[in-house]
N, C-alpha and C. Protein backbone atom coordinates (compact mmCIF):
# COMPACT_ATOMS: atom_id res chain seq x y z
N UNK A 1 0.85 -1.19 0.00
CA UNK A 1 0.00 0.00 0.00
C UNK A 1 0.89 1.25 0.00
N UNK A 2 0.28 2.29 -0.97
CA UNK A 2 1.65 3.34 -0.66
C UNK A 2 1.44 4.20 0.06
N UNK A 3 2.33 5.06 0.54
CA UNK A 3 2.53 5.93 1.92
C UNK A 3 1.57 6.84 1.32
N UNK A 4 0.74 7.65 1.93
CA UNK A 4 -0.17 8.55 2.07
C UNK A 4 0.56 9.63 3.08
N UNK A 5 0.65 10.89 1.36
CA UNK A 5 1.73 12.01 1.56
C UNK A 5 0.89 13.36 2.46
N UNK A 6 1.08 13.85 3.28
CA UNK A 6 0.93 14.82 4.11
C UNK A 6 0.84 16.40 3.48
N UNK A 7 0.30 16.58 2.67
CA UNK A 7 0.35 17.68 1.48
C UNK A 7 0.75 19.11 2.34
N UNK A 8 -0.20 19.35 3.60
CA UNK A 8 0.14 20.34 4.37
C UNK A 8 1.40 20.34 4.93
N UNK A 9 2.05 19.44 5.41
CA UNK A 9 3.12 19.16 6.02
C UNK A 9 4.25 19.07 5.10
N UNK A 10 4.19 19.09 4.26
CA UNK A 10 4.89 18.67 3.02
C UNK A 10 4.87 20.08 2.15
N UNK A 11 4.09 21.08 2.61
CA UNK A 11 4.10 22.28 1.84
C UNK A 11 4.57 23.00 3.52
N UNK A 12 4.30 22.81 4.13
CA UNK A 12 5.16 23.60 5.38
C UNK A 12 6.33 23.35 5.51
N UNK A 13 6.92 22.34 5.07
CA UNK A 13 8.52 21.38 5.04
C UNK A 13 9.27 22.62 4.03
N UNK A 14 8.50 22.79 3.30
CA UNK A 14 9.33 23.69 1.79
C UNK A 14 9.33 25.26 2.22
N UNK A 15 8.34 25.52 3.41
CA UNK A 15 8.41 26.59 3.81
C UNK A 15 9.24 26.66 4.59
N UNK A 16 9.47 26.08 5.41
CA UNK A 16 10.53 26.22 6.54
C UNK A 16 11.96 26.02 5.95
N UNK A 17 12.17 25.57 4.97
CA UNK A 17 13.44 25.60 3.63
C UNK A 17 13.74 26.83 2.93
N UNK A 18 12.69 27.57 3.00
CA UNK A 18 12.52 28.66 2.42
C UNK A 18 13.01 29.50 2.96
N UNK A 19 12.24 29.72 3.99
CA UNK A 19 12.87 30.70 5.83
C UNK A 19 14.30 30.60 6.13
N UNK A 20 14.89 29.08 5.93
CA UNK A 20 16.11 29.40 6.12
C UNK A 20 16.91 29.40 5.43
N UNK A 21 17.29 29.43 4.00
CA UNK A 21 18.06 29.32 2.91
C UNK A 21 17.49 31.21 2.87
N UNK A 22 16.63 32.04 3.46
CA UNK A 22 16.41 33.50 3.34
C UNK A 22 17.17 33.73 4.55
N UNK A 23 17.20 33.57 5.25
CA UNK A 23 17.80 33.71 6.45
C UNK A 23 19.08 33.51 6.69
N UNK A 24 19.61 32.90 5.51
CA UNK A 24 21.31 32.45 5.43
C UNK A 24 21.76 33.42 4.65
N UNK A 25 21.02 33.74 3.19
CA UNK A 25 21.41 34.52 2.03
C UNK A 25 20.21 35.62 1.22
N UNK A 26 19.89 36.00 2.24
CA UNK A 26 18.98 36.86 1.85
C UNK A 26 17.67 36.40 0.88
N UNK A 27 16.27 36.80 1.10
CA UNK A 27 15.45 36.60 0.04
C UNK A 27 15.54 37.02 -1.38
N UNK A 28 15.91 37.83 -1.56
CA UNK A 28 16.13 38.14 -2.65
C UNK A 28 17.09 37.11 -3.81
N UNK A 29 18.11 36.55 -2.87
CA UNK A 29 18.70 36.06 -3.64
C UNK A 29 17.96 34.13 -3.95
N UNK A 30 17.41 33.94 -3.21
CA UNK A 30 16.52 32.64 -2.80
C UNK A 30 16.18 32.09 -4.61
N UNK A 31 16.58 31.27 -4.94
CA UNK A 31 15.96 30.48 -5.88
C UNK A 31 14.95 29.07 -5.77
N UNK A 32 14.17 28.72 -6.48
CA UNK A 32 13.34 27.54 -5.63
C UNK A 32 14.45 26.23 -5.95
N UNK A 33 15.47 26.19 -6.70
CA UNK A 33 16.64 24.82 -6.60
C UNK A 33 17.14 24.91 -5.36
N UNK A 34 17.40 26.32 -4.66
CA UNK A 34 18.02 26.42 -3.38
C UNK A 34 17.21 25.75 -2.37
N UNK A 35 16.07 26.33 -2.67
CA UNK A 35 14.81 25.73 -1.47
C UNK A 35 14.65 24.20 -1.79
N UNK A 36 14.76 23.78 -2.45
CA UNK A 36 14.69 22.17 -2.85
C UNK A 36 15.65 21.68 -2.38
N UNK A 37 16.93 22.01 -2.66
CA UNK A 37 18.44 21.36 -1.76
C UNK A 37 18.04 21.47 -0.33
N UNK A 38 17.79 22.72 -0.13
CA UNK A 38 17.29 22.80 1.84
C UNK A 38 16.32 21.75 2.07
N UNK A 39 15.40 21.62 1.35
CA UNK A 39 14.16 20.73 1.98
C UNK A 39 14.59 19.27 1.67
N UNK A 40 15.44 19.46 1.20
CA UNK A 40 15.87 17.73 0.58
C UNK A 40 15.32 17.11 -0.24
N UNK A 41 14.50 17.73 -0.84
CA UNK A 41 13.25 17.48 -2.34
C UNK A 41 13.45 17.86 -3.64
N UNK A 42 13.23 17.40 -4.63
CA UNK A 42 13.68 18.06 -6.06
C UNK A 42 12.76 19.32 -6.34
N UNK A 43 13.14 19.69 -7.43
CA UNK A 43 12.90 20.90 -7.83
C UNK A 43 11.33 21.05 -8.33
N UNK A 44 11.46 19.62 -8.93
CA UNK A 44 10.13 19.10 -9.21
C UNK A 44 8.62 19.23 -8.26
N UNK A 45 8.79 18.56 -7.21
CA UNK A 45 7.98 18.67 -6.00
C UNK A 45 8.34 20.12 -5.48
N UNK A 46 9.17 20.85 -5.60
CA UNK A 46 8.59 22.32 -4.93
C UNK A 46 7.69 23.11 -6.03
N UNK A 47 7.59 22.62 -7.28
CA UNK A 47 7.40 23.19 -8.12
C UNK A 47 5.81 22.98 -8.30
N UNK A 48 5.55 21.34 -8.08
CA UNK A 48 4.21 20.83 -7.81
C UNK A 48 3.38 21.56 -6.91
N UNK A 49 4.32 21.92 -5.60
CA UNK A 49 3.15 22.34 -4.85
C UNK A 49 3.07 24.11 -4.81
N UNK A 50 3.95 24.77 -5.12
CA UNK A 50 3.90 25.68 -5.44
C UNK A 50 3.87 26.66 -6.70
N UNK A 51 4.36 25.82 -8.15
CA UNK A 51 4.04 26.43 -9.58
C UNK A 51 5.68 27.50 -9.55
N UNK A 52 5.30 28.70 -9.32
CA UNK A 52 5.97 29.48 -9.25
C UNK A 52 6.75 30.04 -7.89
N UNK A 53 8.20 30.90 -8.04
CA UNK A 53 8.62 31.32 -7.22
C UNK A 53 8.05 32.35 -6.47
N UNK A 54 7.24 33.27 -6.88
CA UNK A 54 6.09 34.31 -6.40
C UNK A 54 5.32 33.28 -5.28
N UNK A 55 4.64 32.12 -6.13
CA UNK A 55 3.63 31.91 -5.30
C UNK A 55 4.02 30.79 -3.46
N UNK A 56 5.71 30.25 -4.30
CA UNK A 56 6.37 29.80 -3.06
C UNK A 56 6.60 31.31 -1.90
N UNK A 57 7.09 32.31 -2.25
CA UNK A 57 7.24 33.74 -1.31
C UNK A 57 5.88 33.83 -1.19
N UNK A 58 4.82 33.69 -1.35
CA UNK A 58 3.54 34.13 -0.62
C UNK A 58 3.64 33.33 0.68
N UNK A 59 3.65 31.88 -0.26
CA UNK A 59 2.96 30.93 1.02
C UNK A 59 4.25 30.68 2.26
N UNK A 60 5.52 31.25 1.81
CA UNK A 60 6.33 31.66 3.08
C UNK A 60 5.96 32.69 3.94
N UNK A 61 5.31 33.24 3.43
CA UNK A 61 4.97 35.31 3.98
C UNK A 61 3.97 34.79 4.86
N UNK A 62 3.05 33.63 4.50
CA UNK A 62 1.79 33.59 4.93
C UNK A 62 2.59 32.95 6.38
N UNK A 63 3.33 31.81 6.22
CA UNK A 63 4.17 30.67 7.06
C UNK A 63 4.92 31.36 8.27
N UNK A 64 5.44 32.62 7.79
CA UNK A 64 6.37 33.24 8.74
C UNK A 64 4.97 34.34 9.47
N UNK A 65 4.08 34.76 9.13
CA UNK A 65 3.34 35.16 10.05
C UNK A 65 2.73 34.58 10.74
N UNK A 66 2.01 32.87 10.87
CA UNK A 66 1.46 32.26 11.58
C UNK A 66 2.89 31.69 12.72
N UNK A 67 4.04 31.55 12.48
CA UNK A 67 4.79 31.23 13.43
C UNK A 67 4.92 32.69 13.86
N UNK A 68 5.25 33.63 13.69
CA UNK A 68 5.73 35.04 14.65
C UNK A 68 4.24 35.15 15.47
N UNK A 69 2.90 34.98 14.87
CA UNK A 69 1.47 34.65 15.82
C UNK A 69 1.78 33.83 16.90
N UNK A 70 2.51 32.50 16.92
CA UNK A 70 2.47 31.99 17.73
C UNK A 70 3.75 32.06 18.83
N UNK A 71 4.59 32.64 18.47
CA UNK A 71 5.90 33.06 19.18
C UNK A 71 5.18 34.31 20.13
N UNK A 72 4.49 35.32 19.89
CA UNK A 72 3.73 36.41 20.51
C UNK A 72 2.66 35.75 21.63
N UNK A 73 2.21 34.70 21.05
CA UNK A 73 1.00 33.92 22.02
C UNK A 73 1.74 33.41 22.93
N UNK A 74 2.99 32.74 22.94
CA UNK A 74 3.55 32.18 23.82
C UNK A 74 3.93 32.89 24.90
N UNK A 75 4.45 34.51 24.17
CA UNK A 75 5.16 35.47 25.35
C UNK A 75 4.05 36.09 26.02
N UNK A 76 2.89 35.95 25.00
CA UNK A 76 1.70 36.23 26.46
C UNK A 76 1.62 35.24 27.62
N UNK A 77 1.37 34.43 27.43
CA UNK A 77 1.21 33.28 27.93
C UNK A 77 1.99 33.10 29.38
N UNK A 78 3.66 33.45 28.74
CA UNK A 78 4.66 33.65 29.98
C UNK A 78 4.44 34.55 30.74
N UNK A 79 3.59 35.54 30.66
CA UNK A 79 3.29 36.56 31.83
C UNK A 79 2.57 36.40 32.22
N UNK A 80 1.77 35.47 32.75
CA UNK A 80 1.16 35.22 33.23
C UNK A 80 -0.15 34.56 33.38
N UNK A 81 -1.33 34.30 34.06
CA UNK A 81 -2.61 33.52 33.88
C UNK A 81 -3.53 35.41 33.54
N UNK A 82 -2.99 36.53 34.18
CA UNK A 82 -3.80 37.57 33.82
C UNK A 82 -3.02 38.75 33.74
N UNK A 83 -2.28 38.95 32.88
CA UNK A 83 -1.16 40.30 32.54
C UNK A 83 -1.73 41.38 32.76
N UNK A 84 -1.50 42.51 33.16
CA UNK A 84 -1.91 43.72 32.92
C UNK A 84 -1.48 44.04 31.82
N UNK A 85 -2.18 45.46 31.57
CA UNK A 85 -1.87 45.99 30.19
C UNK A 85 -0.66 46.11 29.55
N UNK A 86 0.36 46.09 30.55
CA UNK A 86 1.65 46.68 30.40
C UNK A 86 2.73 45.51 30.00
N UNK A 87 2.28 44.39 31.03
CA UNK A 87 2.62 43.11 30.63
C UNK A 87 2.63 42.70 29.05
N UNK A 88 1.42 42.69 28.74
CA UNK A 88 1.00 42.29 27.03
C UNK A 88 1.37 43.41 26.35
N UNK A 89 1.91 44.57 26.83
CA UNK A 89 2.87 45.23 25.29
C UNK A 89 3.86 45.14 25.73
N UNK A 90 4.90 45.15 26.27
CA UNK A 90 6.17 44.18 26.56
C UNK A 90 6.45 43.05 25.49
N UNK A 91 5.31 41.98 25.96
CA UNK A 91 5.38 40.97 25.43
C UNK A 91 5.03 41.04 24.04
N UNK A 92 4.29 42.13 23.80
CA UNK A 92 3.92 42.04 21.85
C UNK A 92 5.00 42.78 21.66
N UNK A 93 5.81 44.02 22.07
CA UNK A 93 7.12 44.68 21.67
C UNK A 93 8.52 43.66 21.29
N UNK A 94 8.29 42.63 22.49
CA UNK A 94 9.56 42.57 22.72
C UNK A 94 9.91 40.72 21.86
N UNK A 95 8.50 40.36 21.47
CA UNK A 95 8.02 39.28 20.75
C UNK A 95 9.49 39.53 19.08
N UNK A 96 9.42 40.51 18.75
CA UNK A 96 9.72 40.57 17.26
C UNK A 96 11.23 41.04 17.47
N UNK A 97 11.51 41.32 18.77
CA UNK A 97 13.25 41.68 18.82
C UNK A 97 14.09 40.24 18.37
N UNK A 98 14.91 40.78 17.49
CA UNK A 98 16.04 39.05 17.19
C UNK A 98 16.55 38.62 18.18
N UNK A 99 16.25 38.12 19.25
CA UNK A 99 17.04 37.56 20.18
C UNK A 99 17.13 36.25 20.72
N UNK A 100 16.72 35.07 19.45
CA UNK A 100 17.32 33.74 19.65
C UNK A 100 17.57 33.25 17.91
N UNK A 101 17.68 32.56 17.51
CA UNK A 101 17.65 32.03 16.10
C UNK A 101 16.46 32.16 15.72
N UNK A 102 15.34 31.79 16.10
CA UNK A 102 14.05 31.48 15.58
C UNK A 102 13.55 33.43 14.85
N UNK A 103 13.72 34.22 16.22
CA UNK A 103 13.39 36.00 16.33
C UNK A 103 13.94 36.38 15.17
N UNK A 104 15.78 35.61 14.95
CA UNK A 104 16.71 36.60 13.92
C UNK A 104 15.84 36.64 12.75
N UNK A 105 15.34 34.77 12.45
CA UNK A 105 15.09 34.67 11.07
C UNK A 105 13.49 35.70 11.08
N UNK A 106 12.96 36.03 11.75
CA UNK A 106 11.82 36.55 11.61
C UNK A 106 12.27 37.85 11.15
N UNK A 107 12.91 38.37 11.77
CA UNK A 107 13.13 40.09 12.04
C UNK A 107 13.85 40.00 10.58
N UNK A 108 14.72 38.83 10.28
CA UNK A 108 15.53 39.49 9.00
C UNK A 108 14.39 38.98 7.56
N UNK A 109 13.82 37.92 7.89
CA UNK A 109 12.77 37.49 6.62
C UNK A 109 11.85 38.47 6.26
N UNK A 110 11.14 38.80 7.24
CA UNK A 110 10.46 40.10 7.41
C UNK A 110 10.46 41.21 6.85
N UNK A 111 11.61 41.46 7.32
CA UNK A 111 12.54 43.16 6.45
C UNK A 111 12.44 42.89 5.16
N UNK A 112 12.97 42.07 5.07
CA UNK A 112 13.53 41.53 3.15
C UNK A 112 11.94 41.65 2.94
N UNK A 113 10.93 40.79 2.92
CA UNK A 113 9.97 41.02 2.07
C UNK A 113 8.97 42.07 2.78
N UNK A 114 9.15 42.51 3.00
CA UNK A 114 8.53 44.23 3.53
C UNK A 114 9.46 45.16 2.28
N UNK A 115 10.81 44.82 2.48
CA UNK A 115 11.53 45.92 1.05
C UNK A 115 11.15 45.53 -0.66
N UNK A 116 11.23 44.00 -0.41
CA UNK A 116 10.71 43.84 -1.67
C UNK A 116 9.54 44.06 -1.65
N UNK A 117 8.44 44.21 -1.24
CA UNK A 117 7.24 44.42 -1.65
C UNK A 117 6.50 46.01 -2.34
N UNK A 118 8.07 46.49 -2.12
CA UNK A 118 7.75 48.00 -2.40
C UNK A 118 7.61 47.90 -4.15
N UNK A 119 8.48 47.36 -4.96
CA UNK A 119 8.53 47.44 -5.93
C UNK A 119 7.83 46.02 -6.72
N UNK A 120 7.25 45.01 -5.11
CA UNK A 120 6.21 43.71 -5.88
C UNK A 120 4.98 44.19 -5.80
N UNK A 121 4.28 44.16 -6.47
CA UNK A 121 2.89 44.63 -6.25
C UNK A 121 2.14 43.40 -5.75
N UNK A 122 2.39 41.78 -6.05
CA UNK A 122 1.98 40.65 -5.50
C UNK A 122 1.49 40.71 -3.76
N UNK A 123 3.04 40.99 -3.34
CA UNK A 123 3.85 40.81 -2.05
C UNK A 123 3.06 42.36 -1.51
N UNK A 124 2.92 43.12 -2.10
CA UNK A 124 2.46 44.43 -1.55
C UNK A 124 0.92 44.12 -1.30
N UNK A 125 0.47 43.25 -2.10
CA UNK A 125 -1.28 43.10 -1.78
C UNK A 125 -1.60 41.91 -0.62
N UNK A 126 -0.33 41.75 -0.06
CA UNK A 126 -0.55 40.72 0.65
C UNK A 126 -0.86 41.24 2.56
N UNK A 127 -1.80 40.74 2.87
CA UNK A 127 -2.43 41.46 4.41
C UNK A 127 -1.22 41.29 5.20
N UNK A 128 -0.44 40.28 4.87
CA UNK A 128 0.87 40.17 6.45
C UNK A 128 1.38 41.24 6.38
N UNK A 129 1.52 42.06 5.02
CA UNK A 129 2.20 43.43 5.14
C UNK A 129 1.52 44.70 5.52
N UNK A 130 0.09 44.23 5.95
CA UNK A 130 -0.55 45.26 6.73
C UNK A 130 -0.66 44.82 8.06
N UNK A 131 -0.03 43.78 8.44
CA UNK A 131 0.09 43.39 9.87
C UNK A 131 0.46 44.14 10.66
N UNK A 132 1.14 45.43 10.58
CA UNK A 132 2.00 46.60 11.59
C UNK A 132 0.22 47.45 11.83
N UNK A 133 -0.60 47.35 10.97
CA UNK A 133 -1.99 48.07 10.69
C UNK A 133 -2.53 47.64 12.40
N UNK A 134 -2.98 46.32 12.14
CA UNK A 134 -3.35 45.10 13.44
C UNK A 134 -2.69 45.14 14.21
N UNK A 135 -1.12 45.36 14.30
CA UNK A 135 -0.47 45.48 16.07
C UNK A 135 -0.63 46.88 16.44
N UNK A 136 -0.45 47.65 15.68
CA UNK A 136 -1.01 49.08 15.82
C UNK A 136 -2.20 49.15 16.80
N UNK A 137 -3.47 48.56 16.13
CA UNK A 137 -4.67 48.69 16.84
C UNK A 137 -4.84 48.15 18.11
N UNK A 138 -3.97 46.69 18.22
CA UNK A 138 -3.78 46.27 19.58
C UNK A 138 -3.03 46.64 20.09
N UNK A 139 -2.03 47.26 20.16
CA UNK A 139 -1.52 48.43 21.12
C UNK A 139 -1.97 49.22 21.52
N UNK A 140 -2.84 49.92 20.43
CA UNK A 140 -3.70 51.41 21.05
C UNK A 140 -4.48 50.92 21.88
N UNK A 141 -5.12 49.69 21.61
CA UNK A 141 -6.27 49.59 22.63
C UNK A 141 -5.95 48.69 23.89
N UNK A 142 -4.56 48.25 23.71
CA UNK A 142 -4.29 47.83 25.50
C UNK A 142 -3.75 48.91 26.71
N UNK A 143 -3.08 50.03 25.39
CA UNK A 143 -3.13 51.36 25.90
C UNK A 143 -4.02 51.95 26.59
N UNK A 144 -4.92 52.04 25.43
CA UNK A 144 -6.50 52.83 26.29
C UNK A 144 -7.34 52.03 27.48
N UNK A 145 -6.49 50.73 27.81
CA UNK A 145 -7.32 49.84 28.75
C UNK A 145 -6.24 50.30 29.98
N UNK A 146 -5.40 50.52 29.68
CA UNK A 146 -4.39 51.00 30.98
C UNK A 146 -4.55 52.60 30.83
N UNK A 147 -4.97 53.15 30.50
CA UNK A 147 -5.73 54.42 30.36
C UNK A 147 -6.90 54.82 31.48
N UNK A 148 -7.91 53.96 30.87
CA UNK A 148 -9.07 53.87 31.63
C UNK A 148 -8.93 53.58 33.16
N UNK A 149 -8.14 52.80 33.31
CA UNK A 149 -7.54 52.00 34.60
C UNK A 149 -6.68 53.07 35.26
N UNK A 150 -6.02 54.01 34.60
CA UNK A 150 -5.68 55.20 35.61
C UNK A 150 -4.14 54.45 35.33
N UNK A 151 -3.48 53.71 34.89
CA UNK A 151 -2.25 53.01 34.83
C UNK A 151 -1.11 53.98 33.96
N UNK A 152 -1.83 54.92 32.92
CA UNK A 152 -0.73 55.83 32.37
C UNK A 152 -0.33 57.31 32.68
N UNK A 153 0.50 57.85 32.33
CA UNK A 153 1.05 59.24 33.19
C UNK A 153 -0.32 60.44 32.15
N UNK A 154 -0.56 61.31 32.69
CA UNK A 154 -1.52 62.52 32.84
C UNK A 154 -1.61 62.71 31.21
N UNK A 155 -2.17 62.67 30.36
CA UNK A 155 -2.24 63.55 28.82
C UNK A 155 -1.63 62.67 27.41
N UNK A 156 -1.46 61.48 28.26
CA UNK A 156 -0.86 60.72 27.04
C UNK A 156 -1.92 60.48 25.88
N UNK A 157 -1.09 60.11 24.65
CA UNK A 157 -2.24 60.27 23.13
C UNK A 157 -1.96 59.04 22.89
N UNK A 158 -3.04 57.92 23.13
CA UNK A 158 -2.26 56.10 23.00
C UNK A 158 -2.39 56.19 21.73
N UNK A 159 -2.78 56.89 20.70
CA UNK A 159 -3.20 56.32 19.15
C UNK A 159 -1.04 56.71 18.72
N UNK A 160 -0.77 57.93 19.03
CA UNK A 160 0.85 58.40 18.93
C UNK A 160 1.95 57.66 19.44
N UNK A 161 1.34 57.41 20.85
CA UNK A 161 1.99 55.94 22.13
C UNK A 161 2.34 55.16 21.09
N UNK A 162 0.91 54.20 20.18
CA UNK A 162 1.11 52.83 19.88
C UNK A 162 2.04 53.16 18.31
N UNK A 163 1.77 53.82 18.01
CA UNK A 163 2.85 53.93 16.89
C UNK A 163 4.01 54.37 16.90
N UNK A 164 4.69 55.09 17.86
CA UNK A 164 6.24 55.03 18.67
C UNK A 164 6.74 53.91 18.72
N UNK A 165 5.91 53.46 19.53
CA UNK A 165 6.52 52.39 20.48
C UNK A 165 6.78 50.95 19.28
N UNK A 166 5.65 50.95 18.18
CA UNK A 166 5.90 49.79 17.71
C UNK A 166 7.25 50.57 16.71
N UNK A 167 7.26 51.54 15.99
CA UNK A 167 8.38 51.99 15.29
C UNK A 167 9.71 51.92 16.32
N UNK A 168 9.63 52.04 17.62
CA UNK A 168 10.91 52.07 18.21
C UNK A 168 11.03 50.02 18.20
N UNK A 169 10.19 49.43 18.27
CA UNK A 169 10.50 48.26 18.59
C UNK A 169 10.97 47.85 17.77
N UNK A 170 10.50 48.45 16.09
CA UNK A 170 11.30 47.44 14.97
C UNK A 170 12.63 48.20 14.65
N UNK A 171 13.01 49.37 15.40
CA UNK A 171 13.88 49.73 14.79
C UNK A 171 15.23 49.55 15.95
N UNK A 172 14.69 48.61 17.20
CA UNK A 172 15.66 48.29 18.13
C UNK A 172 15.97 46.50 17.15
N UNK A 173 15.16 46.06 16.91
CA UNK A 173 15.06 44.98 15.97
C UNK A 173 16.30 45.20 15.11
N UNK A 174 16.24 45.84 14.75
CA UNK A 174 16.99 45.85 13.44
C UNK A 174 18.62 46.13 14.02
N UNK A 175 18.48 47.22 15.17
CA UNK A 175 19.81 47.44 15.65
C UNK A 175 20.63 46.29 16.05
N UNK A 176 19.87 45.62 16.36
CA UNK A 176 20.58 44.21 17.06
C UNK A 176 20.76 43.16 15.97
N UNK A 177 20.06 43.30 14.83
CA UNK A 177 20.27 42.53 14.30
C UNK A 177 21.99 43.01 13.46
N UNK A 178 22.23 43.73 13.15
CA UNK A 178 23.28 44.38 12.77
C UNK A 178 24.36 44.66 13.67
N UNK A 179 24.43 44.31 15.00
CA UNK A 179 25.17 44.07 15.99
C UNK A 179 25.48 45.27 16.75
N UNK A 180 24.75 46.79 16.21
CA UNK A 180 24.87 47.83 17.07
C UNK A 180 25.07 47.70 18.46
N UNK A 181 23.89 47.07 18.91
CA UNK A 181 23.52 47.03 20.36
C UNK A 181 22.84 45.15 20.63
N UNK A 182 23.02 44.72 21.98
CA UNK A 182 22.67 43.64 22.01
C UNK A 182 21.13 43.79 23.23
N UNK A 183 20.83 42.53 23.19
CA UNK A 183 19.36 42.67 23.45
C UNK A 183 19.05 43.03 24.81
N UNK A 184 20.29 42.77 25.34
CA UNK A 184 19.77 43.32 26.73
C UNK A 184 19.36 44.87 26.73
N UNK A 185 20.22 45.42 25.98
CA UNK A 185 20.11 46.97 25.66
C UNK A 185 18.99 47.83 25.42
N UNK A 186 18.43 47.01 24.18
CA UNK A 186 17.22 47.00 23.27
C UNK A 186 15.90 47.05 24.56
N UNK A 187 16.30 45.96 25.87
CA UNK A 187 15.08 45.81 26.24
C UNK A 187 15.24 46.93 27.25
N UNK A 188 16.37 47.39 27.72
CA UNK A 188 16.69 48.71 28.69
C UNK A 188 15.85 49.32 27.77
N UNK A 189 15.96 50.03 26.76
CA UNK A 189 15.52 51.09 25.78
C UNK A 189 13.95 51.01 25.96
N UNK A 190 13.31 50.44 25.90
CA UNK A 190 12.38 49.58 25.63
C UNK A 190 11.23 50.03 27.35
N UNK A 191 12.17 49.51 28.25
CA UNK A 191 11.54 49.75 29.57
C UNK A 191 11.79 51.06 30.04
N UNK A 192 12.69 51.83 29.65
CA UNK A 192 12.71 53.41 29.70
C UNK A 192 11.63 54.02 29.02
N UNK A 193 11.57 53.21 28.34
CA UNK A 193 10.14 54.49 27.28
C UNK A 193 8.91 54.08 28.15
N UNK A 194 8.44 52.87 28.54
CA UNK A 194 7.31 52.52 28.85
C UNK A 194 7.53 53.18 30.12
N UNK A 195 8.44 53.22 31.05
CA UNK A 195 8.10 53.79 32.00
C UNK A 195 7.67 55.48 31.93
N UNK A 196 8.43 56.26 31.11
CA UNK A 196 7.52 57.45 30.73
C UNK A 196 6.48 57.62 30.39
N UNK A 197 5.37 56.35 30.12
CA UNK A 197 4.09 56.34 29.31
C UNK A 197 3.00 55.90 30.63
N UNK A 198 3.80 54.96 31.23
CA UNK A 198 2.62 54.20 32.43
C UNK A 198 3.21 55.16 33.72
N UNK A 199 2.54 54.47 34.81
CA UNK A 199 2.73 55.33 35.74
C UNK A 199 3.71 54.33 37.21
N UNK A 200 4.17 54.71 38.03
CA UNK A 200 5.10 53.93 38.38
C UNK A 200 4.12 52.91 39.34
């Protein structure tokens, strides 16, 4: 009887080949023979389940946002059975800093197709790249829940708050990834600002 192939698993296998043959040598330079040597599969079968190299970079784009979803769920998770507000933006800030192998390849896969998408119109119509849209909104509004709660300092504007704070987070991201500063740093930076925003 023959083996009965795992199509999902077997198209997540080529993704996770993908992620890291981008993560070694940039996306841009990524060919799908490369991704086939990584996954240990011919060129053939990446080709089956994906057609084209466009449509293999989608279904990575799609792949690397459901794992960075669940890397964020987890760091909720670690704070606790009931975080305060302050807790869960920490943990959504500090979710996307490179600071193990798994973070680097995010923070650097990420970048790359966020730059290429400027000049893909594919990759540009794709919602993961309005994902900063969605952490945006959940920031503002765990803001305005530590707001309400009396938890932030006198006159703060959470809609200005949540878009700082996520622009400072990707751009401590990036510092570290380039070896400016290391993460302990990033997260000093990080807890200095919030403490100017909440209240002690």
């Amino acid at each position: 009887m023959p083996k009965r192939v795992d199509h999902t698993e077997r198209r997540t296998e080529i993704a996770e080949a993908l992620l890291r043959v981008a993560a070694r040598r940039g996306l841009h330079a990524v060919g799908m023979r490369d991704v086939a040597a990584e996954a240990g599969v011919s060129l053939r079968l990446v080709q089956y389940y994906f057609e084209t190299k466009e449509k293999l970079l989608l279904y990575g784009l799609q792949h690397l946002a459901e794992r960075f979803g669940q890397r964020a769920t987890a760091r909720l998770q670690d704070a606790g059975p009931r975080p305060g507000p302050r807790a869960m933006i920490e943990a959504m800030l500090t979710a996307a800093l490179p600071t193990d192998e798994e973070s680097r390849t995010f923070h650097l896969v990420y970048t790359s197709y966020a730059i290429l998408s400027v000049t893909d119109r594919a990759l540009a119509d794709q919602p993961f790249i309005h994902n900063p849209d969605a952490a945006e909104s959940a920031l503002t509004q765990l803001l305005r829940q530590a707001q309400e709660s009396e938890l932030l300092q006198p006159g703060v504007d959470v809609e200005l708050e949540a878009v700082g704070l996520l622009a400072l987070s990707a751009g401590l991201g990036t510092s570290i990834l380039v070896g400016q500063r290391g993460p302990e740093s990033a997260a000093a930076v990080l807890d200095h600002c919030l403490n100017r925003v909440f209240r002690d």
